[in-house]
C-alpha atoms as a PDB file:
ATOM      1  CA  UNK A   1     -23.270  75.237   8.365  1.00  0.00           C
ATOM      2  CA  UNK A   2     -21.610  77.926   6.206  1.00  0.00           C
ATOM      3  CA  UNK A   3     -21.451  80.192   9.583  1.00  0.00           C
ATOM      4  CA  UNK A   4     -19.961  77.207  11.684  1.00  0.00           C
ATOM      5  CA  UNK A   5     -17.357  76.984   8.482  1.00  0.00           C
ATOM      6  CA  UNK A   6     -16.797  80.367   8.522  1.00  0.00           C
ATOM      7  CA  UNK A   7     -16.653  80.442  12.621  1.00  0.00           C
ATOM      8  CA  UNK A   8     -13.856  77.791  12.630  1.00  0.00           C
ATOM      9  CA  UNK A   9     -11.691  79.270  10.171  1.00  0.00           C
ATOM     10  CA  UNK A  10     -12.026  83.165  12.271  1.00  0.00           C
ATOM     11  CA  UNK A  11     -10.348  80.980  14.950  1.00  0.00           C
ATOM     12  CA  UNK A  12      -8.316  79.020  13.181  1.00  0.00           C
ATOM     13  CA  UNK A  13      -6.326  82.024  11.443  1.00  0.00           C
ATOM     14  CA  UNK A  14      -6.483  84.244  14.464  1.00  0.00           C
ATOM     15  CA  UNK A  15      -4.930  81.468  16.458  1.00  0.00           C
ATOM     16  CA  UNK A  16      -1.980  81.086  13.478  1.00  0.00           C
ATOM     17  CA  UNK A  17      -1.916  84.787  13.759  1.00  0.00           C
ATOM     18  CA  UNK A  18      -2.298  85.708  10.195  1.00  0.00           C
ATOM     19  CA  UNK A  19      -4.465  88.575   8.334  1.00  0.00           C
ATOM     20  CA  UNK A  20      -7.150  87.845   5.959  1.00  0.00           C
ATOM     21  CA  UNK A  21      -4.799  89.382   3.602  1.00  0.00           C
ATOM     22  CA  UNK A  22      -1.932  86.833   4.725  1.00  0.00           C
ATOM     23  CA  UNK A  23      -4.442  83.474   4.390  1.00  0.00           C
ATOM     24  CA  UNK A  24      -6.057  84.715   0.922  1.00  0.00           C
ATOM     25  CA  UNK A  25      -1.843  84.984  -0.180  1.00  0.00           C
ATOM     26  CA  UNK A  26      -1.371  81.052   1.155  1.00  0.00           C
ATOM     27  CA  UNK A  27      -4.324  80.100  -0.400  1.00  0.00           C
ATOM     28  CA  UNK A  28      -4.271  82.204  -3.602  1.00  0.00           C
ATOM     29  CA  UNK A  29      -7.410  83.975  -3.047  1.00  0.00           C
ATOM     30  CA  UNK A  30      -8.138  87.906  -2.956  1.00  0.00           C
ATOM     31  CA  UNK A  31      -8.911  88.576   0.892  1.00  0.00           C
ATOM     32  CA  UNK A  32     -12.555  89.253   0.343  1.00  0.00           C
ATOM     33  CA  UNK A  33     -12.843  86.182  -0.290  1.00  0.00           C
ATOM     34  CA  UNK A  34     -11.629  85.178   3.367  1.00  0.00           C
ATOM     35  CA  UNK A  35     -13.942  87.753   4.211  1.00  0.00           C
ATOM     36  CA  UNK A  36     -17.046  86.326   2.606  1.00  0.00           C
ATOM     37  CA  UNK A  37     -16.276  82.829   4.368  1.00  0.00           C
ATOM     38  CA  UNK A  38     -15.657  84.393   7.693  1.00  0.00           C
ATOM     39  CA  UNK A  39     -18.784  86.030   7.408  1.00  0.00           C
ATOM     40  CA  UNK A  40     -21.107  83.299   5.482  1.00  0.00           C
ATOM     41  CA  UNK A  41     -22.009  85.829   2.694  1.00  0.00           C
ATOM     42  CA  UNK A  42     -20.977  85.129  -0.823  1.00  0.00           C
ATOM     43  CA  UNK A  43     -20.237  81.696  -2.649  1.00  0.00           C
ATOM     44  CA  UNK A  44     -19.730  78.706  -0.541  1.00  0.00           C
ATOM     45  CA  UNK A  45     -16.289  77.994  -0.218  1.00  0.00           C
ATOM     46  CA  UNK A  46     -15.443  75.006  -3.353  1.00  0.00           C
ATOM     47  CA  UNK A  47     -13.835  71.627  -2.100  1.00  0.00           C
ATOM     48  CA  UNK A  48     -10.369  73.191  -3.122  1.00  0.00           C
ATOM     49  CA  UNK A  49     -10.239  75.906  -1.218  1.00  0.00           C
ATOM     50  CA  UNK A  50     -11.294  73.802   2.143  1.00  0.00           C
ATOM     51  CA  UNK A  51      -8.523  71.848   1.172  1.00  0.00           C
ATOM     52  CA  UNK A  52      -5.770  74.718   0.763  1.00  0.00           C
ATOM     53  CA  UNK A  53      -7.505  76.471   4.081  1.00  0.00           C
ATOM     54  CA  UNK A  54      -7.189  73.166   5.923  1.00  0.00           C
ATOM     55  CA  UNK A  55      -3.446  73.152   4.665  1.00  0.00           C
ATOM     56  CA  UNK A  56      -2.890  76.909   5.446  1.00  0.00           C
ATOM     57  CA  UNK A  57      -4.106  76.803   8.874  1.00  0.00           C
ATOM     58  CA  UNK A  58      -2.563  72.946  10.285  1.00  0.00           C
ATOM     59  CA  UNK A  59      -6.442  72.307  10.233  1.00  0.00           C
ATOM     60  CA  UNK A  60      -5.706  68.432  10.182  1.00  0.00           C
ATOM     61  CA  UNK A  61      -8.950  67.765   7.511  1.00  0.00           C
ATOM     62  CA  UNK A  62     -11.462  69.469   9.931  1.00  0.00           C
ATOM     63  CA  UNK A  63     -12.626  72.277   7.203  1.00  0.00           C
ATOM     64  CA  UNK A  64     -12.545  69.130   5.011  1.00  0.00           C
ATOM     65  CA  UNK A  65     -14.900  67.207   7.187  1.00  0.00           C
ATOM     66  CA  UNK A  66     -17.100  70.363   7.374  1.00  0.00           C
ATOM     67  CA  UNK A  67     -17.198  71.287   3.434  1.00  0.00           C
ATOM     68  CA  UNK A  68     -20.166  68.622   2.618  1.00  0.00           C
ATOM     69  CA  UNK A  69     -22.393  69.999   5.140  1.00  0.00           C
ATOM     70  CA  UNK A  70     -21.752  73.192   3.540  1.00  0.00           C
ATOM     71  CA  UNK A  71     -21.990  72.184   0.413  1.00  0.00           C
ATOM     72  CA  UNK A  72     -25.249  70.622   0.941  1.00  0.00           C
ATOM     73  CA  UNK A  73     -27.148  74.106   1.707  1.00  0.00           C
ATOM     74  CA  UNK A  74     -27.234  74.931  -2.158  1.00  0.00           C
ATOM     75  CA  UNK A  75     -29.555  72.136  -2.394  1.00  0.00           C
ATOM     76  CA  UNK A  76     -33.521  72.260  -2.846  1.00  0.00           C
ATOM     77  CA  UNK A  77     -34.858  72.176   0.724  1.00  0.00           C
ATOM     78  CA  UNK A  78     -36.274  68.842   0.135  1.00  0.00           C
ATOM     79  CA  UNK A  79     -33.214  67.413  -0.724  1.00  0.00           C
ATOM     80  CA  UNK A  80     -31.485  68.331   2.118  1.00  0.00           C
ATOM     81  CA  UNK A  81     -34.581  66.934   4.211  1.00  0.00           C
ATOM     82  CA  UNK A  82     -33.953  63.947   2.696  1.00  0.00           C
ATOM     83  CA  UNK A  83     -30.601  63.586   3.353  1.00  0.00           C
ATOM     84  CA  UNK A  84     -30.930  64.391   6.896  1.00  0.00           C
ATOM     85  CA  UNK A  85     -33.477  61.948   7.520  1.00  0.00           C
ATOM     86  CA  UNK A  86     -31.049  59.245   6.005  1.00  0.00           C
ATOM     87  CA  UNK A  87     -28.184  60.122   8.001  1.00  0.00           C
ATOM     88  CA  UNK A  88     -30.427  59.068  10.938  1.00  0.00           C
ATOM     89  CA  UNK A  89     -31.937  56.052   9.408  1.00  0.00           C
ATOM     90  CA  UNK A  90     -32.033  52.699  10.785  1.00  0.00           C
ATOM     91  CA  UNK A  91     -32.675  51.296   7.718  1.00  0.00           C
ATOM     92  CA  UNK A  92     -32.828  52.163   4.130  1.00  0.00           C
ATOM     93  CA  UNK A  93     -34.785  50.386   1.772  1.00  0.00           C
ATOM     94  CA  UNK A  94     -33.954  51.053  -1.897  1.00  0.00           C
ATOM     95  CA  UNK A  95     -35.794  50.326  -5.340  1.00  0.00           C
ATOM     96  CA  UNK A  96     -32.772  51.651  -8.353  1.00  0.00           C
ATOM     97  CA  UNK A  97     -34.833  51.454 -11.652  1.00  0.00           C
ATOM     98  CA  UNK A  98     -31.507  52.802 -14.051  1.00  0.00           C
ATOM     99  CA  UNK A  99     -28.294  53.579 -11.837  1.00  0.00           C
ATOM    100  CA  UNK A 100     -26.560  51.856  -8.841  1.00  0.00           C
ATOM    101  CA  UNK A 101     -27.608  53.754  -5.435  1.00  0.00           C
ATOM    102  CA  UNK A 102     -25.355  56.253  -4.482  1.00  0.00           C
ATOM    103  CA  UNK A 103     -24.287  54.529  -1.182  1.00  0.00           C
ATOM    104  CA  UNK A 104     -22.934  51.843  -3.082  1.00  0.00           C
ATOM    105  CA  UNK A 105     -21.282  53.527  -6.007  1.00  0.00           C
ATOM    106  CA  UNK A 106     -17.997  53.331  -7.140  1.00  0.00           C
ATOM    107  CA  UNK A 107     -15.784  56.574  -7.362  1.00  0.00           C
ATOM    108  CA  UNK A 108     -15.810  55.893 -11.186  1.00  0.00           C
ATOM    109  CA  UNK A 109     -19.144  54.913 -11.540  1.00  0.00           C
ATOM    110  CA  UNK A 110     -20.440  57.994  -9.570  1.00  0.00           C
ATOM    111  CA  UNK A 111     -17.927  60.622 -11.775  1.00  0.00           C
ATOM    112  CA  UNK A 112     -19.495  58.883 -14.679  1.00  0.00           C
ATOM    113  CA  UNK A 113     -23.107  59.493 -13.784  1.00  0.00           C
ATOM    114  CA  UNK A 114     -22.720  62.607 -12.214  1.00  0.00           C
ATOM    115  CA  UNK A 115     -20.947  63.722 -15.516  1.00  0.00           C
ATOM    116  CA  UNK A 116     -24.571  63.071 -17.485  1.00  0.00           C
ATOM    117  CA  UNK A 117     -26.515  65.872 -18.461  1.00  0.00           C
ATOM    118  CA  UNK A 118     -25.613  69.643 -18.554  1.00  0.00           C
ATOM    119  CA  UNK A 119     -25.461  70.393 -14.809  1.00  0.00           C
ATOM    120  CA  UNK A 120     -21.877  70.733 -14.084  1.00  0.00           C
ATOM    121  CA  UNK A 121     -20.019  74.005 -14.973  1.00  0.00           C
ATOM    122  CA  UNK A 122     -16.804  72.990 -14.339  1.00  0.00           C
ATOM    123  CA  UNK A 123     -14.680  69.676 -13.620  1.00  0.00           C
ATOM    124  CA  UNK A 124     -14.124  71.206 -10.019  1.00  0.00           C
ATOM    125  CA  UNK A 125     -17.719  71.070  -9.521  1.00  0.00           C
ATOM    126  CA  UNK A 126     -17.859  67.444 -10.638  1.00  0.00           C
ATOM    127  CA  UNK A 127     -15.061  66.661  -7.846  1.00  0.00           C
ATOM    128  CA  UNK A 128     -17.136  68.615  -5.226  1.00  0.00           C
ATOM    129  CA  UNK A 129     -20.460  66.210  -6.229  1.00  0.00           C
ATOM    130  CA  UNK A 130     -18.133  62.775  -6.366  1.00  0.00           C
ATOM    131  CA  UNK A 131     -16.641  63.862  -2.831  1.00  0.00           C
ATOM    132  CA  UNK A 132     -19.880  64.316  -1.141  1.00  0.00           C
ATOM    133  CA  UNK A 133     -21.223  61.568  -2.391  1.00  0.00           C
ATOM    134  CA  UNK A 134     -18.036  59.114  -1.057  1.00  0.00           C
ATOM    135  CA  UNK A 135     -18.666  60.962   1.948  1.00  0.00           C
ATOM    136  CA  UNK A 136     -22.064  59.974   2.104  1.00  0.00           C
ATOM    137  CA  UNK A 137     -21.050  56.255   2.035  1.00  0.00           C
ATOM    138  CA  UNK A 138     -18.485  56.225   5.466  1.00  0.00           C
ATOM    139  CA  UNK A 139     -22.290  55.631   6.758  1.00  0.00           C
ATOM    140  CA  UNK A 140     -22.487  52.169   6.196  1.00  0.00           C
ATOM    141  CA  UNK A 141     -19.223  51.585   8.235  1.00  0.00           C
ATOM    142  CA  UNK A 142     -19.393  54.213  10.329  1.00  0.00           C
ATOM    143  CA  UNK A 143     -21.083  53.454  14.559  1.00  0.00           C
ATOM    144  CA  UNK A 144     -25.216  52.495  14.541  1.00  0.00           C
ATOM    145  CA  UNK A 145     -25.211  52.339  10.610  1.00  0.00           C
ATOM    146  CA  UNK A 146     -28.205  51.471   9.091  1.00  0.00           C
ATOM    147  CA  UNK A 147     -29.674  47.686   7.810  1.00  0.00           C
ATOM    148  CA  UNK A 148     -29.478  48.237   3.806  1.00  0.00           C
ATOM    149  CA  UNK A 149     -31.685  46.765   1.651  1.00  0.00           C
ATOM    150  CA  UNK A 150     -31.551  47.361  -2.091  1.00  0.00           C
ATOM    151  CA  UNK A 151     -33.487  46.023  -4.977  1.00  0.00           C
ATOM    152  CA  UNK A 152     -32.096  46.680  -8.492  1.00  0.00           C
ATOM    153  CA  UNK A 153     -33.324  46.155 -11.722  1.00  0.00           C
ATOM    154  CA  UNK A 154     -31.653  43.726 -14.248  1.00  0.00           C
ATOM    155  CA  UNK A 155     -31.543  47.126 -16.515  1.00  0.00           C
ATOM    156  CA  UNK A 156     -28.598  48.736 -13.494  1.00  0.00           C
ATOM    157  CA  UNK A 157     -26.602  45.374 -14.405  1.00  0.00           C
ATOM    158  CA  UNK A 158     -26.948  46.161 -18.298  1.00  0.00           C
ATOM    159  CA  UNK A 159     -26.488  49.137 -18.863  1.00  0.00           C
ATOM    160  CA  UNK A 160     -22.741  50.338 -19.380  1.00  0.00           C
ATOM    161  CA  UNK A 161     -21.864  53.759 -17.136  1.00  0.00           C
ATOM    162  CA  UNK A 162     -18.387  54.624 -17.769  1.00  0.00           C
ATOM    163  CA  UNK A 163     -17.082  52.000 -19.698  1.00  0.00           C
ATOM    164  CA  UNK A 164     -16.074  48.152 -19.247  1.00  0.00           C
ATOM    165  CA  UNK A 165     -13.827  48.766 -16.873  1.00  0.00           C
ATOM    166  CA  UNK A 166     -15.554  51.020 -14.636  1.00  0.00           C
ATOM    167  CA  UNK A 167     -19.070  48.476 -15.037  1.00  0.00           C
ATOM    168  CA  UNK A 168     -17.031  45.678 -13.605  1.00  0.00           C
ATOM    169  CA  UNK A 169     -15.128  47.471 -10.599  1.00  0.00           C
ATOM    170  CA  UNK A 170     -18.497  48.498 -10.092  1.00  0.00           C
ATOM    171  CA  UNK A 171     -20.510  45.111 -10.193  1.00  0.00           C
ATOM    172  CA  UNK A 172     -17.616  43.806  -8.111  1.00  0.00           C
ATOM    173  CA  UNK A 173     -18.791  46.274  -5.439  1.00  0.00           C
ATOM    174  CA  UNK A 174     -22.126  45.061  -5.745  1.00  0.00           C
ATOM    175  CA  UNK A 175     -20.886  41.560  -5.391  1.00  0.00           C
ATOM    176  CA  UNK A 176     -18.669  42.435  -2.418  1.00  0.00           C
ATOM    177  CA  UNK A 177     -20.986  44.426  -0.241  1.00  0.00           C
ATOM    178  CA  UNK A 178     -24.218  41.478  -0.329  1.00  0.00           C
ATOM    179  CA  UNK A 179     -21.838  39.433   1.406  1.00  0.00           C
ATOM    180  CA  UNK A 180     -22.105  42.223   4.722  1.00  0.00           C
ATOM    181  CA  UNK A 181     -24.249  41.284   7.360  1.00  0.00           C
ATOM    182  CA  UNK A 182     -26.099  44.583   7.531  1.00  0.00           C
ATOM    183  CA  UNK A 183     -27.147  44.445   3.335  1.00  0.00           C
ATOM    184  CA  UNK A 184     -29.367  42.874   1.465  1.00  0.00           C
ATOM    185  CA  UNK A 185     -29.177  43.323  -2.463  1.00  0.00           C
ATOM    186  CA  UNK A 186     -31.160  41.082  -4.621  1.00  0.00           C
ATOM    187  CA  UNK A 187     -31.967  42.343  -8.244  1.00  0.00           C
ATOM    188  CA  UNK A 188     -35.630  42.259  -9.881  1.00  0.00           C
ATOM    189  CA  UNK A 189     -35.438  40.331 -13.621  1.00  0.00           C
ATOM    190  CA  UNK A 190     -36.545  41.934 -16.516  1.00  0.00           C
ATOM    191  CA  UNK A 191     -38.654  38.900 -17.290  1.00  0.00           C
ATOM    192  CA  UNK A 192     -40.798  39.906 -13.814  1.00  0.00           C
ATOM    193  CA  UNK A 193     -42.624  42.237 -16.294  1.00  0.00           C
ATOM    194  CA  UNK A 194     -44.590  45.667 -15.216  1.00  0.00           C
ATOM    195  CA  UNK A 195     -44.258  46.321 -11.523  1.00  0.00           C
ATOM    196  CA  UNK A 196     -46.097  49.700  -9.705  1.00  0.00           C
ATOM    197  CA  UNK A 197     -42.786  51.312  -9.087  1.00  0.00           C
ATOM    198  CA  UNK A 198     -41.956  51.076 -13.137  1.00  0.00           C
ATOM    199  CA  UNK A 199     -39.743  54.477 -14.455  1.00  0.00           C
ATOM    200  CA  UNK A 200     -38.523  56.120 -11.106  1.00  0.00           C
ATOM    201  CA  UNK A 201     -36.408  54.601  -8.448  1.00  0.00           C
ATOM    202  CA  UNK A 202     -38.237  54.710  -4.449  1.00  0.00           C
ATOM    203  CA  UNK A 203     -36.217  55.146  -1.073  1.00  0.00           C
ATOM    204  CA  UNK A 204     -38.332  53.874   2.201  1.00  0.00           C
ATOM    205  CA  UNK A 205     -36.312  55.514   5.397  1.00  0.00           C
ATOM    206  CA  UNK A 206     -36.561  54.117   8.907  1.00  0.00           C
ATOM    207  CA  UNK A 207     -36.412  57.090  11.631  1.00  0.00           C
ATOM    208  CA  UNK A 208     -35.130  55.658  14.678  1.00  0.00           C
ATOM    209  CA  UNK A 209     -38.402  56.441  16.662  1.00  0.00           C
ATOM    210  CA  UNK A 210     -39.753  53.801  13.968  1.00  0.00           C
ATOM    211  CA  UNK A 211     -41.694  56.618  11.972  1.00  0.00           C
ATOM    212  CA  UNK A 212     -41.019  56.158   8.248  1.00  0.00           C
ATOM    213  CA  UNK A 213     -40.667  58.853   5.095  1.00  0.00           C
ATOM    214  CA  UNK A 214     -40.522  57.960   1.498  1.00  0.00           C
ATOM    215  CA  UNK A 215     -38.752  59.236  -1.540  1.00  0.00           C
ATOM    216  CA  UNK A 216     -39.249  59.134  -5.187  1.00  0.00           C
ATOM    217  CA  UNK A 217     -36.932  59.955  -8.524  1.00  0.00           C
ATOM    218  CA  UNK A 218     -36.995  60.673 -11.942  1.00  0.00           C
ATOM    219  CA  UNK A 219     -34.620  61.861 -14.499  1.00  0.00           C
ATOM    220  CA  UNK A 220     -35.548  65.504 -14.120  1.00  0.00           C
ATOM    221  CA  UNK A 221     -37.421  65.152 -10.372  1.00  0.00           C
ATOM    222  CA  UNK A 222     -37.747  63.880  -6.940  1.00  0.00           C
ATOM    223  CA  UNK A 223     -39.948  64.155  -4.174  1.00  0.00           C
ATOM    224  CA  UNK A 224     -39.657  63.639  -0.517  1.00  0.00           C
ATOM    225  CA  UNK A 225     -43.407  61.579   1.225  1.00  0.00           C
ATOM    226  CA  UNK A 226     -43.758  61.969   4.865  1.00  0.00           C
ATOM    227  CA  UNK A 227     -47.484  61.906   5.025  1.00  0.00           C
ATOM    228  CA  UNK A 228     -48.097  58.388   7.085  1.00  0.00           C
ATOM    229  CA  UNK A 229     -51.042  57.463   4.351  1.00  0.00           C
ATOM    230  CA  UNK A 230     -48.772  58.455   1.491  1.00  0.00           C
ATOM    231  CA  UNK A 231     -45.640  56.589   3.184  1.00  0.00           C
ATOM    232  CA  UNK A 232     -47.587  53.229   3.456  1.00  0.00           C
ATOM    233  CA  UNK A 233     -48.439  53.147   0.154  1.00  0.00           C
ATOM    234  CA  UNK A 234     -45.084  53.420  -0.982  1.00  0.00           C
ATOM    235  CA  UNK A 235     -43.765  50.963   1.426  1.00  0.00           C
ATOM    236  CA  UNK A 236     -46.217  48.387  -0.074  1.00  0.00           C
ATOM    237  CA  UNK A 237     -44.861  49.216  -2.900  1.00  0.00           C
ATOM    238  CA  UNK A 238     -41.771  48.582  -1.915  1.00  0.00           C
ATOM    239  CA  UNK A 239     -42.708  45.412  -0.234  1.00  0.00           C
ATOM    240  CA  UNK A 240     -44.139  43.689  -3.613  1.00  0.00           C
ATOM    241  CA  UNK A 241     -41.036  44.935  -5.708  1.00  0.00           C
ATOM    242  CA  UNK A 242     -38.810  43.003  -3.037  1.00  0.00           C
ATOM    243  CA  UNK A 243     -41.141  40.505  -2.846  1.00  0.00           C
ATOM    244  CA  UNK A 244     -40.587  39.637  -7.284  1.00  0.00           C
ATOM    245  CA  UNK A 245     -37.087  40.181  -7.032  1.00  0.00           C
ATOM    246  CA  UNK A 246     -34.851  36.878  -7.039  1.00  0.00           C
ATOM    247  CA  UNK A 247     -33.837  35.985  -3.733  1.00  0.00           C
ATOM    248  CA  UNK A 248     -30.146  37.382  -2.907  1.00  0.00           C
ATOM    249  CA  UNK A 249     -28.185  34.392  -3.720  1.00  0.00           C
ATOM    250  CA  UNK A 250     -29.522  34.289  -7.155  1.00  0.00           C
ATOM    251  CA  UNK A 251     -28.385  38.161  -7.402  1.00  0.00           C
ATOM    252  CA  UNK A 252     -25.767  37.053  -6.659  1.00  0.00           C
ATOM    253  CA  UNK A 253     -24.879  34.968  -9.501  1.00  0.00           C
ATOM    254  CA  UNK A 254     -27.041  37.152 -11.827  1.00  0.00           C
ATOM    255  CA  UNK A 255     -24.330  40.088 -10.555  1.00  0.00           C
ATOM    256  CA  UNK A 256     -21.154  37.839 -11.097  1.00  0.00           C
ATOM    257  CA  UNK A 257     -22.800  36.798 -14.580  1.00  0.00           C
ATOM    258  CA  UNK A 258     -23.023  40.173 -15.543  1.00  0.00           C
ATOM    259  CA  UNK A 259     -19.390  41.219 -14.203  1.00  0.00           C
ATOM    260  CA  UNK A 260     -18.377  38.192 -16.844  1.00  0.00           C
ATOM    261  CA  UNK A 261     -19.946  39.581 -19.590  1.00  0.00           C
ATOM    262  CA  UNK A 262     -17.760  42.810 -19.186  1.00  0.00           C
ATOM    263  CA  UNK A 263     -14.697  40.821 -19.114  1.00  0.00           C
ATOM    264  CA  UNK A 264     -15.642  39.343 -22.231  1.00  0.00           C
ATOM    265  CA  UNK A 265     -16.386  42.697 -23.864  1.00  0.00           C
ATOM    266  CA  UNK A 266     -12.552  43.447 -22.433  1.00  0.00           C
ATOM    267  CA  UNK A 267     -11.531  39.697 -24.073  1.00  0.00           C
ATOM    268  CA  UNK A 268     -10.784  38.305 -21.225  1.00  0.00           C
ATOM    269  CA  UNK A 269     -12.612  34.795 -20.887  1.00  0.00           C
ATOM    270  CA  UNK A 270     -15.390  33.946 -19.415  1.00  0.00           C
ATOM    271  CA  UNK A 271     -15.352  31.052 -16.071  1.00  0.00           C
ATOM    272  CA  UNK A 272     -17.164  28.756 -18.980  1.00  0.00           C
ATOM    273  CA  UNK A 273     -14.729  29.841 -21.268  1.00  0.00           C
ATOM    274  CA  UNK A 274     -11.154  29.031 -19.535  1.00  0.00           C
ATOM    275  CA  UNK A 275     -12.987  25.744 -17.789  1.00  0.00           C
ATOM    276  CA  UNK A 276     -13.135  24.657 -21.843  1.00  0.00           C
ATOM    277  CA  UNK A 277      -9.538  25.981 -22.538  1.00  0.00           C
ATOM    278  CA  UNK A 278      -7.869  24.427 -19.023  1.00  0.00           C
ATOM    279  CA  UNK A 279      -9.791  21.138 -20.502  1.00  0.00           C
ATOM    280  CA  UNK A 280      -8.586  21.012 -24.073  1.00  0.00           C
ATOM    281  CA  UNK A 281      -5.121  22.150 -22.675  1.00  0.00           C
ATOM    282  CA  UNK A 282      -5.168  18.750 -19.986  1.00  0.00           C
ATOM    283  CA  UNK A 283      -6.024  17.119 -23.154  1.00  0.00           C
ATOM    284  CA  UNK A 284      -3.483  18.014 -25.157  1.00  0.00           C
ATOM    285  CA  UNK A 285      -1.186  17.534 -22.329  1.00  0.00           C
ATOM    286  CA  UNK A 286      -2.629  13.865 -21.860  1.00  0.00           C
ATOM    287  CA  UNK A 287      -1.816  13.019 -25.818  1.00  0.00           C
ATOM    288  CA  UNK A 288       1.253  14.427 -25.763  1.00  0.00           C
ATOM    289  CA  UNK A 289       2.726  12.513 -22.757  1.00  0.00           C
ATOM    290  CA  UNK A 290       1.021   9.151 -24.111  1.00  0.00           C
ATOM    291  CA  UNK A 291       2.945   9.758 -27.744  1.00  0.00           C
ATOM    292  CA  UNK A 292       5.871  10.234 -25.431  1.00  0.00           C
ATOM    293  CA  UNK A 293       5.680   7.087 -23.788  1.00  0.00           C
ATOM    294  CA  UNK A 294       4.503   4.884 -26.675  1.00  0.00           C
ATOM    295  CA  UNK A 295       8.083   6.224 -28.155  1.00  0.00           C
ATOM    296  CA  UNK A 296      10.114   5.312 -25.424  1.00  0.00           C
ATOM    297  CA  UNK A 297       8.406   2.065 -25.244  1.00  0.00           C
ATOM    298  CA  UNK A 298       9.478   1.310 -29.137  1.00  0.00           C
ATOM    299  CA  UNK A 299      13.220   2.213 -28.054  1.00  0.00           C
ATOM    300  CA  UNK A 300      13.387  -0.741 -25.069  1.00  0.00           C
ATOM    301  CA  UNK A 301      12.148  -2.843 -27.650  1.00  0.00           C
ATOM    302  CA  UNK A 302      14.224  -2.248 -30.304  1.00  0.00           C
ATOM    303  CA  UNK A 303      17.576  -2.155 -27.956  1.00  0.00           C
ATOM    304  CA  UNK A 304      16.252  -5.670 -26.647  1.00  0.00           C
END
């Protein structure tokens, strides 16, 4: 992918007619650095420069579109096999122990969990991992998108990522996207106790030949399964988690419930809350208007 990057933007400039030298000067790099692209040697090109390159050359987004696949090469080789496999996917069956799955993150729910830990060396390579991971998502709405079903555990709904008001843009997400036709999200209660996928989240891919691969995470690992013996086990697995989660309209509620509890934190009222206040408020309305009338009544009588 970094040649067909490189490729394009040979073309691109030689059809603007400009110099290496004359592109690095509109996009404020050294013309080695055109060089290195050109040629696929070097650092992959960041998210910014695609941009400015894109700009430079009346590219309308096209070294934009390409960046992701390029930036994807710098990952472990597994990785990358996995994320092939699920851009073919007919379906996508998902077990999150701790964070909201990446195709259904928000963009500040995903900066906020991809600024955890002591990965990032700059806040231009946090941009670069929140970009390809948005980009990730247009599969869901994009032509032949895959049937999505996710199971999450109560501990996603609890614990805070980013802040109150990222949590409930987020669980609003949630809340949105179970209504589509094509997703299933139903969320596994913390009274359900020990389950065999306990402390790592599990991914069950659907190949469209109807083969299946498998993929488990950790804090500090993950591991792609495509050994058919290996694969069925996890799909069991799978199976029983979804089969102890509360059916979806329950996670439903247990999702809105939650997205309550951060507009409480943000002292905003809860729907229990303001159904009390809109009731004492009638009430108060209902006394007043009766005092009202009892002392218009006393008037007739006295003028009488």
């Amino acid at each position: 992918m970094a040649a067909l990057f490189g490729n394009r933007v040979r073309r691109l400039r030689t059809a603007a007619g400009l110099t290496q030298a004359e592109l690095g000067e509109l996009t404020h790099v050294v013309s080695t650095r055109i060089t290195q692209i050109e040629r696929a040697s070097g650092a992959k090109p960041t998210l910014e420069l695609a941009r400015a390159l894109d700009a430079a050359l009346g590219a309308e987004e096209l070294l934009v579109e390409l960046w992701p696949y390029v930036y994807r090469e710098a990952f472990p080789d597994w990785s990358r096999a996995f994320i092939a496999h699920s851009e073919r996917a007919v379906s996508v069956r998902e077990y999150a122990a701790h964070l909201v799955p990446g195709l259904l993150q928000t963009e500040g729910y995903a900066r906020a969990v991809l600024s955890l830990g002591m990965t990032l060396d700059s806040a231009e390579q946090l941009e670069e991992r929140v970009a390809a991971r948005m980009g990730r998502q247009e599969r869901l709405t994009a032509p032949g998108r895959p049937e999505l079903w996710v199971v999450l555990d109560e501990a996603v709904l609890k614990r805070p990522i980013g802040g109150d008001a990222v949590m409930r843009a987020q669980l609003e997400r949630l809340a949105k996207v179970a209504a589509e036709p094509h997703i299933r999200v139903q969320v596994l209660p913390f009274e359900q106790g020990g389950h065999d996928a306990l402390g790592g989240s599990l991914t069950v891919l659907t190949l469209p030949d109807g083969s299946e691969v498998a993929y488990t995470e950790g804090a500090h690992y993950g591991q792609l399964v495509e050994e058919p013996a290996e694969v069925r086990h996890f799909s069991e697995i799978y199976d029983r988690v979804r089969a102890d989660a509360l059916p979806t309209v329950m996670s439903l509620d247990m999702i809105r419930s939650a997205m309550e509890g951060y507009y409480r934190e943000a002292n905003v009222p809860s729907r229990s809350e303001r159904r009390r206040l809109a009731q004492e408020q009638l009430q108060q309305s209902g006394r007043r208007q009766l005092r009202g009338g009892r002392r218009r009544i006393h008037g007739r009588r006295a003028r009488s």
